[in-house]
Protein backbone atom coordinates (compact mmCIF):
# COMPACT_ATOMS: atom_id res chain seq x y z
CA UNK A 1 -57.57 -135.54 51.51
CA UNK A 2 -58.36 -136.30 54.77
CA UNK A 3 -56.24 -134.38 57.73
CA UNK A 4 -55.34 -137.53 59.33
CA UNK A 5 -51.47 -137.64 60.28
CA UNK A 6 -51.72 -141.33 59.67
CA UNK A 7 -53.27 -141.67 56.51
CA UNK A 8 -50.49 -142.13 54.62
CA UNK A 9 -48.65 -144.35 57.12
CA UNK A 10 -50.52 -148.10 55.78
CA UNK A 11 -47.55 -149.00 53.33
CA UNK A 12 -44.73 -147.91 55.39
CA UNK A 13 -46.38 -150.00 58.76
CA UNK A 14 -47.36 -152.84 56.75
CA UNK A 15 -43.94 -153.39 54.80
CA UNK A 16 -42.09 -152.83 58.13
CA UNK A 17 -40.41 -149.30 57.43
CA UNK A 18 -41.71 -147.56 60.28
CA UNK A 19 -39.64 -146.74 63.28
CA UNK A 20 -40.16 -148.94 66.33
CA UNK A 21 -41.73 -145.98 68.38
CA UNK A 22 -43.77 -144.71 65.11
CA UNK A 23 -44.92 -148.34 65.05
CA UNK A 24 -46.02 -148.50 68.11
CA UNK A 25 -47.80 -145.24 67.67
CA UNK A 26 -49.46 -146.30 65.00
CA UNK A 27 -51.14 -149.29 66.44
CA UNK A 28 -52.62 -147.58 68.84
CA UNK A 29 -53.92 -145.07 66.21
CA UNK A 30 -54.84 -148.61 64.49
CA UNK A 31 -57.13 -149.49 67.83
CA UNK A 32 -59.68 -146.67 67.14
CA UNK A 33 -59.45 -145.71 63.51
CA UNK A 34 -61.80 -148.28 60.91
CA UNK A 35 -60.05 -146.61 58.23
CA UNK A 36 -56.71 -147.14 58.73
CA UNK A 37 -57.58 -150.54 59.72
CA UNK A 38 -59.48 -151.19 56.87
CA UNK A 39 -56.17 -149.71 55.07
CA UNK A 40 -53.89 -152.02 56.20
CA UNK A 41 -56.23 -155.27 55.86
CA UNK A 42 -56.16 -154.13 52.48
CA UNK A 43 -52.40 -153.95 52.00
CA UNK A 44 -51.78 -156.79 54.26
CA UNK A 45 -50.74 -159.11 51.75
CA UNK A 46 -48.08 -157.10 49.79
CA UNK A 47 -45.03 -157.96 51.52
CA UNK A 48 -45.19 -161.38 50.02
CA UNK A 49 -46.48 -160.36 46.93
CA UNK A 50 -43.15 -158.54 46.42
CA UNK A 51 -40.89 -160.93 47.63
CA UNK A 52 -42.10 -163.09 44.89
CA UNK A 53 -41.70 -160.63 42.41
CA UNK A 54 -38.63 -160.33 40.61
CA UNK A 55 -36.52 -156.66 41.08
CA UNK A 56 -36.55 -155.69 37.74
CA UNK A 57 -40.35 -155.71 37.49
CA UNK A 58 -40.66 -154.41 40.73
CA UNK A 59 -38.79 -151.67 39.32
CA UNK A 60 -41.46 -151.32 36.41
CA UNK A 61 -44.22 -150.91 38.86
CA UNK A 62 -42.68 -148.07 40.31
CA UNK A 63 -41.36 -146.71 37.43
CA UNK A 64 -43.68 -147.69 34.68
CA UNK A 65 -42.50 -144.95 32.29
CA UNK A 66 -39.10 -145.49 32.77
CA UNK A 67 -38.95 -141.98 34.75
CA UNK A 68 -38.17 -141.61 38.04
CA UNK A 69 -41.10 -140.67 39.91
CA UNK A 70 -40.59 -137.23 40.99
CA UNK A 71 -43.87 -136.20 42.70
CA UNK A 72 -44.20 -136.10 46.66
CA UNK A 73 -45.08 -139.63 47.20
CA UNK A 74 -42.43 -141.62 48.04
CA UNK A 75 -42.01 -144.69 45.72
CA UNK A 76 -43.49 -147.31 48.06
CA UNK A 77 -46.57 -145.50 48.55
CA UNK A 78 -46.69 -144.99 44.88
CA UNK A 79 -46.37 -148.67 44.24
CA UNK A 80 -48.97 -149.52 47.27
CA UNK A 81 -50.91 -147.31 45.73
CA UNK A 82 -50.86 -148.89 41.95
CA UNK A 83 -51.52 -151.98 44.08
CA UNK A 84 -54.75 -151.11 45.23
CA UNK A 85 -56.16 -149.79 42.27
CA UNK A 86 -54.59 -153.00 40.28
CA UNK A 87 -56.84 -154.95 42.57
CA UNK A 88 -60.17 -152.96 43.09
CA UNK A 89 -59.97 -152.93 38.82
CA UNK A 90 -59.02 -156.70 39.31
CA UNK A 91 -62.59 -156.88 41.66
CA UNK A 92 -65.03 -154.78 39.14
CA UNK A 93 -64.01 -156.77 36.47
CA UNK A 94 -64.57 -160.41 38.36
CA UNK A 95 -67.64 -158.94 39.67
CA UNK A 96 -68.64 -157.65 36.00
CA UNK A 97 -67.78 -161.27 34.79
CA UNK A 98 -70.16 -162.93 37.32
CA UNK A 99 -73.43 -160.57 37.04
CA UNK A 100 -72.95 -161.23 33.04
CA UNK A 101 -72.42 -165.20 33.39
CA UNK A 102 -75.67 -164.84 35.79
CA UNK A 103 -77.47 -163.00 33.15
């Protein structure tokens, strides 16, 4: 894990639920830091991927157990999190599909 402060900060700053002066802070962190640029680019379209989707499977992708998640991450950098790995799976298998239509 990298010993960034702001490495975690991408979900919170991109779904608005940073404080104004954190937010400010962060852009300028955003200014000289590719990766958390690259971070937030990534996430940039989730705010209106989840106002689209309804509560009660927004609910499921946070809780997809049915437990409450208890670890350290808080739940919207849990669900940011299953985002991104929903679509770099999403991306592998597209690319997958291509190289074997090519072949």
């Amino acid at each position: 894990m990298s010993d960034d402060r702001y490495a975690e900060w991408d979900a919170a700053y991109v779904l608005g639920s940073l404080p104004p002066h954190e937010r400010l802070e962060y852009e300028r962190h955003l200014e000289t830091c590719d990766r958390c640029a690259a971070a937030v680019a990534e996430l940039v379209g989730l705010p209106g991927l989840l106002s689209k989707l309804p509560a009660d499977q927004a609910v499921e992708i946070a809780d997809p157990d049915g437990r409450r998640d208890t670890g350290s991450e808080s739940t919207l950098a849990s669900v940011a999190h299953r985002v991104r790995h929903r679509r770099r799976r999403r991306r592998i298998w597209v690319a997958a599909t291509a190289a074997a239509a090519v072949v």
